[in-house]
Protein backbone atom coordinates (compact mmCIF):
# COMPACT_ATOMS: atom_id res chain seq x y z
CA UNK A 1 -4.95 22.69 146.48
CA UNK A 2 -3.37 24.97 143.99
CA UNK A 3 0.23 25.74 144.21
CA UNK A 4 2.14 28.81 145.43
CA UNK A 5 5.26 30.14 142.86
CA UNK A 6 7.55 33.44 143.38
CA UNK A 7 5.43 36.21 141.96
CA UNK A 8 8.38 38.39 140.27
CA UNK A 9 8.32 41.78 141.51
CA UNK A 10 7.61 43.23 137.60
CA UNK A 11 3.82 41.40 138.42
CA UNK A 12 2.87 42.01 142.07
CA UNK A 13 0.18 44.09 142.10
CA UNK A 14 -1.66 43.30 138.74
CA UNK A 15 -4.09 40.66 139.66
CA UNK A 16 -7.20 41.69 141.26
CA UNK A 17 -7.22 41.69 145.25
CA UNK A 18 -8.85 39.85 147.32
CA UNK A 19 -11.89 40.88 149.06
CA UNK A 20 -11.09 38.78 152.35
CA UNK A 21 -7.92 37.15 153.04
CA UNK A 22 -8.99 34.54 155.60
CA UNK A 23 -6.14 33.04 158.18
CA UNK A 24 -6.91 29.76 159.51
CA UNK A 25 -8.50 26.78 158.20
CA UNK A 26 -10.40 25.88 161.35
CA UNK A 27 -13.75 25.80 161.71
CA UNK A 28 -14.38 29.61 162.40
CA UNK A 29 -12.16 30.49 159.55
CA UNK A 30 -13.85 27.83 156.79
CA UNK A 31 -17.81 29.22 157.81
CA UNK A 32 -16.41 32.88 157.44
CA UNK A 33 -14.68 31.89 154.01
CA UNK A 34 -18.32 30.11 153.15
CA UNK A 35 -20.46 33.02 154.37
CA UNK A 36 -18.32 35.72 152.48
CA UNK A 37 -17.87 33.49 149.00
CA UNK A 38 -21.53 33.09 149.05
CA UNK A 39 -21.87 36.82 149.46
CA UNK A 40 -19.98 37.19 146.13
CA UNK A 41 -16.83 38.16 147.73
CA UNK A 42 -13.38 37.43 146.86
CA UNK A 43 -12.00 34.97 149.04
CA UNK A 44 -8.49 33.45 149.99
CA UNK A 45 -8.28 31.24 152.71
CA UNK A 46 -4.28 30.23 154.11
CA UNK A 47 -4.17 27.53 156.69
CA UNK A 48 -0.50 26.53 157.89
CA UNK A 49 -1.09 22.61 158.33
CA UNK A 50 -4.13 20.22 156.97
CA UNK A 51 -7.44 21.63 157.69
CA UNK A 52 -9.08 21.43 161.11
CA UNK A 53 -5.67 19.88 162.06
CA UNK A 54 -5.77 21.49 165.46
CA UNK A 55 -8.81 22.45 167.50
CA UNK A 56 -11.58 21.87 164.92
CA UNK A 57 -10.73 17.80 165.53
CA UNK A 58 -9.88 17.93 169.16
CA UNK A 59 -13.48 18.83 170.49
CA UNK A 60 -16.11 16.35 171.93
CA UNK A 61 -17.77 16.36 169.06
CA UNK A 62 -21.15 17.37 170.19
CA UNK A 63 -23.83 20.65 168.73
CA UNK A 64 -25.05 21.37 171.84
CA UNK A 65 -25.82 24.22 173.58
CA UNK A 66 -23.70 23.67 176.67
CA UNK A 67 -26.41 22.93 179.85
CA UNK A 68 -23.45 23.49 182.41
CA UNK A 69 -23.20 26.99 180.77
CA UNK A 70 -26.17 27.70 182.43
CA UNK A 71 -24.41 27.94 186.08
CA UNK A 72 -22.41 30.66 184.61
CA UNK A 73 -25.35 32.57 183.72
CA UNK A 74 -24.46 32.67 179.68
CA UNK A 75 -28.02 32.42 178.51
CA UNK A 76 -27.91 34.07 175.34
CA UNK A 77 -24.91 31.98 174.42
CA UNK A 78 -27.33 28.86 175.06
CA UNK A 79 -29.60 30.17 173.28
CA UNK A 80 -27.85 31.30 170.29
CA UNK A 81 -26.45 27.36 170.66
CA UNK A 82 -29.71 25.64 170.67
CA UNK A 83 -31.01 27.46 168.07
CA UNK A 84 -28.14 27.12 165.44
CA UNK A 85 -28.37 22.99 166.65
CA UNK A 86 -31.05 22.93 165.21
CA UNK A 87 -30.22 24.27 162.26
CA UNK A 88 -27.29 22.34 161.51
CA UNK A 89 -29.20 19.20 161.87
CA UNK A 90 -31.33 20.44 159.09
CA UNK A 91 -28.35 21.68 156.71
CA UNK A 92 -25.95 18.63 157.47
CA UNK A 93 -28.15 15.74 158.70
CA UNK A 94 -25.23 13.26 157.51
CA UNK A 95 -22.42 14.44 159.94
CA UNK A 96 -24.79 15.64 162.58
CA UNK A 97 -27.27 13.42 164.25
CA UNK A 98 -29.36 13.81 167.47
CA UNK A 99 -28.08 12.02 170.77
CA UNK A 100 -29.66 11.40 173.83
CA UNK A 101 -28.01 12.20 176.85
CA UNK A 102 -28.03 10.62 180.08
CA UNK A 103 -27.52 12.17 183.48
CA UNK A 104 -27.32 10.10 186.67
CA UNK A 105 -28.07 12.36 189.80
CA UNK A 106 -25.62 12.25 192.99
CA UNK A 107 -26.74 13.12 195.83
CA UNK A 108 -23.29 13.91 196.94
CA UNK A 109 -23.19 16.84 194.05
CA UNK A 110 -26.18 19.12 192.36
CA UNK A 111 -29.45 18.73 193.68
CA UNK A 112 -31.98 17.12 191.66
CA UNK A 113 -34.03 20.20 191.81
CA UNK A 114 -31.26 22.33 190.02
CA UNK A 115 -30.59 19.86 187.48
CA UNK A 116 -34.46 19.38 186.67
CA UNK A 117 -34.45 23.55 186.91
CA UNK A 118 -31.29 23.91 184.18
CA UNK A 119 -32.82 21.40 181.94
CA UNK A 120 -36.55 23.21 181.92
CA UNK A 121 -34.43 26.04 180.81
CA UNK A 122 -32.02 24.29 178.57
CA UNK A 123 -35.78 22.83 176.98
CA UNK A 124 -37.46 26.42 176.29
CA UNK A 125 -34.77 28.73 175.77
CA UNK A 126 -34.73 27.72 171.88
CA UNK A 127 -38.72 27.99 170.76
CA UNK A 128 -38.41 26.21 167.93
CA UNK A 129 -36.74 22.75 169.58
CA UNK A 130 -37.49 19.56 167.37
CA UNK A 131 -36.04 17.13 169.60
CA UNK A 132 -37.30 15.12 172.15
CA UNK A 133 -37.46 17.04 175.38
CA UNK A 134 -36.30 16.15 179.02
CA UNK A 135 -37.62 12.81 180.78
CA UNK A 136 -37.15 11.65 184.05
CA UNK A 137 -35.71 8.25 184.79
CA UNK A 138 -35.87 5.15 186.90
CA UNK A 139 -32.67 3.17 186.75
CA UNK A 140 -33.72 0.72 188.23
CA UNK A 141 -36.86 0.40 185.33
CA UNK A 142 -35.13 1.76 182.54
CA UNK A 143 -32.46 0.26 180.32
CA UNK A 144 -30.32 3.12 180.42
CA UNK A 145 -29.51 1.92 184.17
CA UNK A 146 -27.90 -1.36 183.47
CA UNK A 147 -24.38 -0.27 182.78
CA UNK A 148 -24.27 1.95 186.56
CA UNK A 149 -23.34 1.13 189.44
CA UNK A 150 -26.41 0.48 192.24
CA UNK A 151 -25.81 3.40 193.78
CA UNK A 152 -27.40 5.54 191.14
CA UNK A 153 -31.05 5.24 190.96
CA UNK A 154 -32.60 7.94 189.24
CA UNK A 155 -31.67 10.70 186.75
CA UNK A 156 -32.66 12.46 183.58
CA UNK A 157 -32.49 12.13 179.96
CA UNK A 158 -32.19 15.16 177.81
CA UNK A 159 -31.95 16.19 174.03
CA UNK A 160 -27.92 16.99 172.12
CA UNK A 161 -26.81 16.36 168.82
CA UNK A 162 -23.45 14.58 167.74
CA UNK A 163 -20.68 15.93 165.21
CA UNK A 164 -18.34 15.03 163.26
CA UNK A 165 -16.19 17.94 163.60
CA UNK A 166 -13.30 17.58 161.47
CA UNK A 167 -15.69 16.96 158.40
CA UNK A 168 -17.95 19.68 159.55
CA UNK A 169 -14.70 22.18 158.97
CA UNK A 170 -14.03 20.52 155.39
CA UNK A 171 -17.75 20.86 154.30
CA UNK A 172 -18.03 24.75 155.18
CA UNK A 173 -13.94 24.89 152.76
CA UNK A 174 -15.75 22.50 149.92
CA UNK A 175 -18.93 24.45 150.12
CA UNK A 176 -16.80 27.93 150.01
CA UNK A 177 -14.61 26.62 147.62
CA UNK A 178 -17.70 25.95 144.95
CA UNK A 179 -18.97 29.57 145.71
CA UNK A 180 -15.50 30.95 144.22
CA UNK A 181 -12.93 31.08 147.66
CA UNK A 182 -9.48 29.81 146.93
CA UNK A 183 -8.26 27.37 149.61
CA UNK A 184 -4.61 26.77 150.44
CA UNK A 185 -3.62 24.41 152.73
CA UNK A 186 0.48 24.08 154.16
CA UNK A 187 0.50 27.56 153.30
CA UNK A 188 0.83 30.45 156.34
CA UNK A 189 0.64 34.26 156.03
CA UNK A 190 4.27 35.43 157.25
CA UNK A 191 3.65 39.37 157.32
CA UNK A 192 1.73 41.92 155.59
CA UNK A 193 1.83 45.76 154.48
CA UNK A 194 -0.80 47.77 156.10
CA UNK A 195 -2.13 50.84 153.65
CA UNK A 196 -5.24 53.17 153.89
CA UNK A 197 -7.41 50.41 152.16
CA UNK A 198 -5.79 47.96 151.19
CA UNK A 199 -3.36 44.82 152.96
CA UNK A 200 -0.34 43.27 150.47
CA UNK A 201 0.41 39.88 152.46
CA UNK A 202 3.15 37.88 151.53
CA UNK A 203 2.06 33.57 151.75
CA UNK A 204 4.47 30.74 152.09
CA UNK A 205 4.00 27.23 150.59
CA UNK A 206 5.12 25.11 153.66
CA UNK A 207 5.89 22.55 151.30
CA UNK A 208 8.22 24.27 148.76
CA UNK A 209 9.09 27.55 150.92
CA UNK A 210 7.85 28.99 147.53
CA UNK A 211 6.01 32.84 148.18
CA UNK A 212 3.33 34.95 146.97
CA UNK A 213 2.50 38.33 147.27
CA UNK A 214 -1.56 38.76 147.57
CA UNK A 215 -3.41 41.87 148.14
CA UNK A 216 -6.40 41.83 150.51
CA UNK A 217 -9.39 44.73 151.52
CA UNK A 218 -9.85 42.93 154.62
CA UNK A 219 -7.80 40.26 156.58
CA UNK A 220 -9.69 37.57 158.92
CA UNK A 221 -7.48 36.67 161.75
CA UNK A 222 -9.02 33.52 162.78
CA UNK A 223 -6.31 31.79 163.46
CA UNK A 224 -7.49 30.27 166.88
CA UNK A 225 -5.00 29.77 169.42
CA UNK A 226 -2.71 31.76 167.34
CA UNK A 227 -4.84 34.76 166.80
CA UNK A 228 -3.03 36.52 169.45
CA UNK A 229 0.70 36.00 168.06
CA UNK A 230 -0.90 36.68 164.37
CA UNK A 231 -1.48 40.34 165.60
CA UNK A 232 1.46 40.68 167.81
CA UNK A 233 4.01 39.07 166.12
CA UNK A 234 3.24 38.93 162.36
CA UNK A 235 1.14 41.91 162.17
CA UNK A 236 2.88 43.75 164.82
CA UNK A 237 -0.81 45.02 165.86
CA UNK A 238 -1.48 45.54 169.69
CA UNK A 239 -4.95 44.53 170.27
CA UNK A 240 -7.09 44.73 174.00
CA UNK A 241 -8.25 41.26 174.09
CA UNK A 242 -6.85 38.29 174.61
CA UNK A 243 -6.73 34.46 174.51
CA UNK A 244 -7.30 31.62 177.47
CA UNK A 245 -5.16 28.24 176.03
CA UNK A 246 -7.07 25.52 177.65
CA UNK A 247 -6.19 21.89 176.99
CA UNK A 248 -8.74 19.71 176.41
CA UNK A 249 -8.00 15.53 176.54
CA UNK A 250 -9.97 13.07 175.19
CA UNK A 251 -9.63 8.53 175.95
CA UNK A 252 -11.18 6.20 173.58
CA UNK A 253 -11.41 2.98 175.10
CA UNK A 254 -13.57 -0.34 173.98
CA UNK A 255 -17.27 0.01 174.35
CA UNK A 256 -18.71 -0.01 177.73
CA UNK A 257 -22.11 -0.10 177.31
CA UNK A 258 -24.62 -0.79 174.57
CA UNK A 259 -27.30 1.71 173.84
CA UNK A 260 -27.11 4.73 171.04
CA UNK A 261 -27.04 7.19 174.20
CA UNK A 262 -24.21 9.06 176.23
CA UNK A 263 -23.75 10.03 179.84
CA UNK A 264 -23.03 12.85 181.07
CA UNK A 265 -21.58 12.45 184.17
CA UNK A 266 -21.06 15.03 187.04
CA UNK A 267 -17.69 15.23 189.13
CA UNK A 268 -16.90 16.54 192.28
CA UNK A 269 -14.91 19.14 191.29
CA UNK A 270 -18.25 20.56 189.58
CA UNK A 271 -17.03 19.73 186.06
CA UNK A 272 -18.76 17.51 184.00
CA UNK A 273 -17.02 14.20 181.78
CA UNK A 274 -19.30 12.69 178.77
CA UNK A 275 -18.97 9.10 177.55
CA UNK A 276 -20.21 8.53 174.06
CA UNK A 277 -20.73 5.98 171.77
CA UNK A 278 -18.07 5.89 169.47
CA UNK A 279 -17.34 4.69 165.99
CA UNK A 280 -19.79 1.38 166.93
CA UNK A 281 -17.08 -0.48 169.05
CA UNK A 282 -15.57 2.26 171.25
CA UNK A 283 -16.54 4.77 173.68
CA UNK A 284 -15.15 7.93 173.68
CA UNK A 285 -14.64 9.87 177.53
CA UNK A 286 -13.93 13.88 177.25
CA UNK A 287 -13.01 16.17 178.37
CA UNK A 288 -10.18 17.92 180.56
CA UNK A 289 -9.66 21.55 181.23
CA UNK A 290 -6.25 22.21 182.13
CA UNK A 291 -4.58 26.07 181.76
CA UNK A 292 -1.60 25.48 178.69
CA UNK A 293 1.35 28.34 177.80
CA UNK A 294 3.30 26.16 175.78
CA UNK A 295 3.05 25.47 171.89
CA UNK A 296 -0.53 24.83 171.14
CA UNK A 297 0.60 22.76 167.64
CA UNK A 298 2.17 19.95 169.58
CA UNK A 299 -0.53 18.84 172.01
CA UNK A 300 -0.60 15.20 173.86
CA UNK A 301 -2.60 13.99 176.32
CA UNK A 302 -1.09 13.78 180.25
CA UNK A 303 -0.68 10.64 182.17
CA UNK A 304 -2.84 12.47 185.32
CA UNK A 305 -5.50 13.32 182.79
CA UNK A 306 -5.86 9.77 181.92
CA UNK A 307 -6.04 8.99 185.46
CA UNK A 308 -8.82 11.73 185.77
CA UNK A 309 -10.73 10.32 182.83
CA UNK A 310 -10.89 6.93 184.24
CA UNK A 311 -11.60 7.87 187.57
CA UNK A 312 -14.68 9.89 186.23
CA UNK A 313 -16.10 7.11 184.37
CA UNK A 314 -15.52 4.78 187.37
CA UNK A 315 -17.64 6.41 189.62
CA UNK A 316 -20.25 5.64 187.45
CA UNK A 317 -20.51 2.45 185.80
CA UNK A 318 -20.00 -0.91 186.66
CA UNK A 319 -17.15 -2.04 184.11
CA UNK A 320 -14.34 -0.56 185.14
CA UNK A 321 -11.94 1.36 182.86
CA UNK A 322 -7.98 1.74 183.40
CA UNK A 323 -5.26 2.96 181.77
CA UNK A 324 -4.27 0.03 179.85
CA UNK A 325 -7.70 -0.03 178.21
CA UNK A 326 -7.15 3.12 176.65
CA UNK A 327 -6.77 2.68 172.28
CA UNK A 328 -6.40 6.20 171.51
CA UNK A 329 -6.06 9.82 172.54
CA UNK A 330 -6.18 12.93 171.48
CA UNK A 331 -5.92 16.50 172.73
CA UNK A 332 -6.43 19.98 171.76
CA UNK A 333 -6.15 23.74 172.82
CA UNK A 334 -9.11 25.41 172.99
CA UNK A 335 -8.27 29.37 172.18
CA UNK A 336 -10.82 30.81 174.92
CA UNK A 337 -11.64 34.24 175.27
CA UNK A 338 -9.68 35.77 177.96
CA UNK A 339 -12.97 36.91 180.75
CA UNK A 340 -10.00 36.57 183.65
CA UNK A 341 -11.87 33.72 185.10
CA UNK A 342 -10.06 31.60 187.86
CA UNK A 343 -11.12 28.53 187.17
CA UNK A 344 -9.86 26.96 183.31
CA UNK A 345 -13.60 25.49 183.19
CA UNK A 346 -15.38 28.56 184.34
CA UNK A 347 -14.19 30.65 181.53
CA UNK A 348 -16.66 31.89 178.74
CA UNK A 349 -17.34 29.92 175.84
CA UNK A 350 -18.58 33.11 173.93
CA UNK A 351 -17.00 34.72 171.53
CA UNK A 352 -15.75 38.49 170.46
CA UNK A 353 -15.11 39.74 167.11
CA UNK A 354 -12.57 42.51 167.37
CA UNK A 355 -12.36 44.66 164.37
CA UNK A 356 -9.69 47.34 164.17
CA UNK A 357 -10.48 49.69 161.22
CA UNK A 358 -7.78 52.41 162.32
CA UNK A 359 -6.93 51.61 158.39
CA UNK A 360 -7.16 48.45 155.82
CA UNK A 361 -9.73 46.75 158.31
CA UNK A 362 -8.53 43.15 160.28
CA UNK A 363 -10.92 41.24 162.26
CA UNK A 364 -9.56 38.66 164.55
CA UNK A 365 -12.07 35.87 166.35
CA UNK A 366 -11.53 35.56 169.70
CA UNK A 367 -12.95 32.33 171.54
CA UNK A 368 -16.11 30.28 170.09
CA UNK A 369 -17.58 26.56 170.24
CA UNK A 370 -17.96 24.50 167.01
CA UNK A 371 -21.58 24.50 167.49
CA UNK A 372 -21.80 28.38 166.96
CA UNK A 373 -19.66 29.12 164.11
CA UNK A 374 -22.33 29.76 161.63
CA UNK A 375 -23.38 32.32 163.97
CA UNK A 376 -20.41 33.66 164.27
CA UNK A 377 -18.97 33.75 160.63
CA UNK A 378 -22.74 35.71 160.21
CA UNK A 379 -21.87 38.27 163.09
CA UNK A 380 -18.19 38.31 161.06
CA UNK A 381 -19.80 39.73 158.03
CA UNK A 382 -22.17 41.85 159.86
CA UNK A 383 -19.18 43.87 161.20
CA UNK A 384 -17.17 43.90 158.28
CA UNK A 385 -19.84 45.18 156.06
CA UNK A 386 -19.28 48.59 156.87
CA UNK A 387 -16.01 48.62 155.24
CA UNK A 388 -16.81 46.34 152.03
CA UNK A 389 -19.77 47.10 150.20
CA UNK A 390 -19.77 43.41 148.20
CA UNK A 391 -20.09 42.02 151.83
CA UNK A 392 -23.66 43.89 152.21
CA UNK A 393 -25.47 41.35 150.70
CA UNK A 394 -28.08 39.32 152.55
CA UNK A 395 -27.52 36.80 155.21
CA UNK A 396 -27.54 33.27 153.39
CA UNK A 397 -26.22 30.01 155.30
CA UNK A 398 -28.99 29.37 158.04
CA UNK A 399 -31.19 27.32 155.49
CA UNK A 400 -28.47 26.12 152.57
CA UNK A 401 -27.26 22.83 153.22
CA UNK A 402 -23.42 22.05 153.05
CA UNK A 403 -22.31 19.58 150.46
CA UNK A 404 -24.09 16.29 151.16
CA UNK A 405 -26.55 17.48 153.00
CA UNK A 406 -29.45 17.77 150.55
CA UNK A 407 -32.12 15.30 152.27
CA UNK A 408 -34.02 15.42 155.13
CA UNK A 409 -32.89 13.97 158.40
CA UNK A 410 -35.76 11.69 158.61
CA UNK A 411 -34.23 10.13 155.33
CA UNK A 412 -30.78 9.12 156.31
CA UNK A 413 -31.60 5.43 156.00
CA UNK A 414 -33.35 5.97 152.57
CA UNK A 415 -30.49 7.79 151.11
CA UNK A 416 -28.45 4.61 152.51
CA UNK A 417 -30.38 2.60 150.70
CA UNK A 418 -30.73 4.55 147.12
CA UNK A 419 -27.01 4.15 147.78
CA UNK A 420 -26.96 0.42 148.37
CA UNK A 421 -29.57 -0.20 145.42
CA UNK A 422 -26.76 1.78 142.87
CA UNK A 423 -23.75 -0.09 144.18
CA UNK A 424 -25.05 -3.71 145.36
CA UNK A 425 -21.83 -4.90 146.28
CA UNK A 426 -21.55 -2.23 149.15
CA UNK A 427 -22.31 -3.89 152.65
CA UNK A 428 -24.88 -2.54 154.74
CA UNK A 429 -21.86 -1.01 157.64
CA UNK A 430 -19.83 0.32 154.12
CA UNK A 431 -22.87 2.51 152.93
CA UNK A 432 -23.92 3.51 156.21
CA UNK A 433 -20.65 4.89 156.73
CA UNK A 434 -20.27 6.47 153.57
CA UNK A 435 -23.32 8.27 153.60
CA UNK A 436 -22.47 9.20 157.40
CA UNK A 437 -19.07 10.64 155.77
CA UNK A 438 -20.30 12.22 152.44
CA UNK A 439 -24.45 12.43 152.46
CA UNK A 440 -25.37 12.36 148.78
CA UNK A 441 -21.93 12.86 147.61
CA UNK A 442 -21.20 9.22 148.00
CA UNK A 443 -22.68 8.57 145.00
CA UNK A 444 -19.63 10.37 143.34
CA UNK A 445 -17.18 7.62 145.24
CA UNK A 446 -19.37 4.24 144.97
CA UNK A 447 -19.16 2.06 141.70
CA UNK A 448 -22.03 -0.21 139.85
CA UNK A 449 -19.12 -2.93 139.82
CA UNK A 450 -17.33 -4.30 143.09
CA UNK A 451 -14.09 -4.31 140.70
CA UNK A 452 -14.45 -0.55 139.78
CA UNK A 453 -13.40 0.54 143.48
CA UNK A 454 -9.94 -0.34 143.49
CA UNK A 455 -7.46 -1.52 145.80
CA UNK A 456 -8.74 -1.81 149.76
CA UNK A 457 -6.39 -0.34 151.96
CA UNK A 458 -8.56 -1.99 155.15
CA UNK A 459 -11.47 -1.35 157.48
CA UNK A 460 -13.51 -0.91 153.37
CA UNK A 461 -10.89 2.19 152.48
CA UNK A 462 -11.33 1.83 148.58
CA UNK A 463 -8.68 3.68 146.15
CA UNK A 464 -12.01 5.05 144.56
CA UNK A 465 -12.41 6.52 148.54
CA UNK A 466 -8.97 7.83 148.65
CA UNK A 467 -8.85 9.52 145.40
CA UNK A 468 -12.24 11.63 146.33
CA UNK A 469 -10.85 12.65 149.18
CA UNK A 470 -7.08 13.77 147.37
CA UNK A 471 -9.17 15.29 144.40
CA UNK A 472 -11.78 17.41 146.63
CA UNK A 473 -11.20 17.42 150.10
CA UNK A 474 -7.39 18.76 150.27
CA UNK A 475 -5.93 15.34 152.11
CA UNK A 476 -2.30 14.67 151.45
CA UNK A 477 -1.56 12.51 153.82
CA UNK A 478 -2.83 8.79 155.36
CA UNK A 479 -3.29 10.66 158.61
CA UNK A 480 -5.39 13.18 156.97
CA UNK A 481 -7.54 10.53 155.74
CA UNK A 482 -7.35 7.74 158.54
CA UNK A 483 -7.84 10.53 161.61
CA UNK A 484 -9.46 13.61 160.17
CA UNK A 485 -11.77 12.71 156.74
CA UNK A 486 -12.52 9.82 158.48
CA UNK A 487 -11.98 8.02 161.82
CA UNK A 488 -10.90 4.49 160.27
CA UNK A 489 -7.04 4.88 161.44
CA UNK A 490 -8.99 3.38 164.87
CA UNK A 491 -9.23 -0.18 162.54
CA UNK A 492 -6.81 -0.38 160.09
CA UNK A 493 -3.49 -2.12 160.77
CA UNK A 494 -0.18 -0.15 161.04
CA UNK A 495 0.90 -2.03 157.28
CA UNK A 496 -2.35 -0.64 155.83
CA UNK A 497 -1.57 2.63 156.41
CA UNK A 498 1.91 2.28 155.58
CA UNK A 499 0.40 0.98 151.84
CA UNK A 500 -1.96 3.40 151.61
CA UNK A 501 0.79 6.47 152.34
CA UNK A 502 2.86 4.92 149.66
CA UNK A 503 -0.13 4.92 146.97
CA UNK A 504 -0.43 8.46 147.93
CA UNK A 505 3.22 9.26 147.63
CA UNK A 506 3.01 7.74 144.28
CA UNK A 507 0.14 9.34 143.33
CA UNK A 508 1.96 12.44 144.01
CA UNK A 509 4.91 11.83 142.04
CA UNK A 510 2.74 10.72 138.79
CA UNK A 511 0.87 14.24 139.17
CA UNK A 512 4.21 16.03 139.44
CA UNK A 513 5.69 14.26 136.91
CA UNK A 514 2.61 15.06 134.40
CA UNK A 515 2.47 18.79 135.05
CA UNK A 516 6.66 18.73 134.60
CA UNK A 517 5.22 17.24 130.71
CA UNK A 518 3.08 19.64 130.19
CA UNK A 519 5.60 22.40 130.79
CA UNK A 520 7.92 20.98 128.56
């Protein structure tokens, strides 16, 4: 959030350098920052747009450990999975909650002894599972069978958790930012001197083109589906791995079925589609895998993969879904690891760390799911201990939970109502939702006093709401706050958010014109 002036050439060099300079504010990139701050290290963090403005808000929003992985025989990668799932229900039990899954059996597709086989496995693999385990099902007895078609009359119900993913990037930047990082959003790396020891990267403001020249012992390239031009182009480093692009599209249509569980739904080209209950009125159908070489910052949704999204669903349930039903989209690249698989949905999920220590050491994260980044930011460390000593400290994040987080999971509705007893005024739907947003941190936005909140901006967006998320979360814009902090842009009217990006704007200019004061 700090600003970025001209360092004159008479100073570069004098302030202390950075331990890690950390490229990309996406969710591998904020749990490395977090993992190395907490370590004691020195920490910058650059990220060229908002944070998780890319992939980290595109996914299907689910910790899970990825059952179809298990045809592609990546076992320790489901593993590793269900084991950190349950983890981050324990350190972030407002943003991530357990799900049950549904999954219908066709005969026309897997066998019923396979699937029954995979989820055993997907049951055991992690020993220390807290969730309810696999059940079989009679649609024609159980409730989940009312929204399918006849044809489907048995299936199984298994054990996932749900995400929000956007928030789950800013949490690991807030938490990283308290341990001592330095966070700069709009702001990209655009090159970098490589010594024996030591990196001198020049950073751009995005927003005022102003530059500053940093030193760095380390650089983290996780830049996702950039991490490949980073080295090539900007670092001018040649490097033996790779990235897939695969686009993945998501529909949100109106709900079409009641019930807290999804369904996972099988397809005849052997991919898999997931409809989820979605922000209480919607459902949410994801996701497509289709190969992309073109500019992974300016991603939209196809026409066909609408078509494919609807036809999924339709082979399932009973209410039929069509294009015209469809309230929002999104899509995102996913910056796979390059295994030279054939098939877009065949290719790894796993990830590689690639460290090149030929001189100042650069890591650069190739691949990765949301659910394992904590993992991953820990394996980070672990190979770039060898070249800083302050990075040698003990493993920390498995058991520290990110801001808001401080409660057990069991006592999500209590904390919504400690909440409810300090600010009365707050309806039951308002302080559920804050607390799903900001755990014990909304205590920090709510007010004694109805009055004290401010202006509403719609769908319960309070000034007092706003202004948290401006002041500690690094928004600057009403689409960083209506699609990414929160998911409300789905119910507030197009003149709401044009009010509530003119408060900001204003908000803006009052700052500026204070600091411009305080100069003079």
């Amino acid at each position: 959030m700090s600003s970025i002036r001209e360092v004159p050439d008479s100073l570069k060099g004098t302030e202390p350098p950075y331990d890690l300079l950390v490229v990309g504010g996406g969710i591998n990139g904020c749990g490395i920052a977090r993992d190395a701050a907490g370590r004691g290290a020195r920490v910058l963090l650059v990220e060229q747009d908002d944070l998780a403005s890319h992939t980290s808000s595109a996914s299907t929003k689910l910790i899970h450990g990825g059952l179809r992985y298990l045809e592609y025989y990546e076992f320790r990668l489901v593993r590793e999975a269900l084991i950190e799932r349950e983890r981050l229900l324990k350190i972030a039990p407002h943003i991530i909650w357990p799900m049950r899954f549904v999954l219908p059996h066709s005969k026309m597709l897997r066998p019923a002894w396979l699937l029954r086989t995979g989820l055993f496995l997907y049951d055991h693999l992690c020993t220390n599972m807290t969730l309810p385990k696999t059940r079989a099902i009679d649609f024609k007895k159980d409730a989940t069978g009312r929204p399918l078609q006849n044809q489907y009359v048995r299936g199984f119900e298994y054990s996932d958790g749900w995400v929000q993913d956007s928030r789950l990037v800013v949490l690991n930047a807030m938490d990283a930012a308290q341990r001592g990082a330095e966070i700069y959003t709009h702001t990209r790396l655009t090159g970098a001197k490589r010594g024996p020891d030591m990196w001198e990267a020049t950073i751009e403001n995005l927003s005022d083109n102003s530059t500053r020249v940093v030193k760095a012992r380390a650089i983290v390239n996780a830049a996702g589906p950039w991490v490949a031009s980073l080295l090539h182009d900007t670092l001018h480093i040649p490097s033996r791995n790779n990235v897939r692009l695969v686009k993945g599209s998501h529909i949100v249509v109106p709900k079409l079925f009641e019930g807290s569980q999804a369904y996972i739904l099988q397809n005849p080209d052997k991919r898999i589609v997931f409809a989820i209950p979605y922000e209480g009125k919607f459902t949410l159908i994801g996701t497509t895998d289709v190969p992309w070489d073109q500019d992974a910052g300016h991603v939209e949704i196809a026409p066909d993969e609408i078509d494919y999204l609807c036809e999924s669903v339709n082979r399932y349930f009973d209410k039929a879904v069509r294009p015209s039903d469809v309230v929002w989209t999104y899509a995102g690249v996913r910056p796979l690891y390059d295994d030279n698989s054939g098939n877009a949905s065949a290719v790894t999920r796993d990830y590689v760390l690639d460290v090149d220590a030929s001189a100042a050491p650069i890591l650069s994260v190739f691949g990765g799911k949301i659910t394992t980044f904590r993992k991953l930011a820990e394996h980070a460390i672990e190979k770039l201990a060898p070249h800083l000593s302050v990075l040698k400290k003990p493993e920390w994040t498995a058991d520290v939970a990110l801001p808001g987080g401080d409660f057990e999971r069991s006592a999500f509705q209590r904390q919504v109502s400690k909440l409810q007893d300090f600010a009365p005024h707050l309806s039951s739907h308002t302080a559920w939702r804050l607390m799903r947003n900001y755990g014990t941190r909304a205590l920090q936005i709510a007010t004694r006093e109805a009055g004290d909140m401010g202006e509403n901006f719609g769908a319960d967006l309070s000034r007092r709401e706003v202004d948290y998320l401006l002041d500690h979360e690094w928004a600057r814009t009403a689409h960083d706050i209506l699609w990414r902090r929160s998911k409300l842009g789905l119910f507030v009217s197009q003149d709401d958010a044009e009010r509530l990006q003119n408060y900001i704007d204003h908000r803006h200019t009052d700052a500026h014109h204070a600091v411009m004061q305080d100069v003079a």
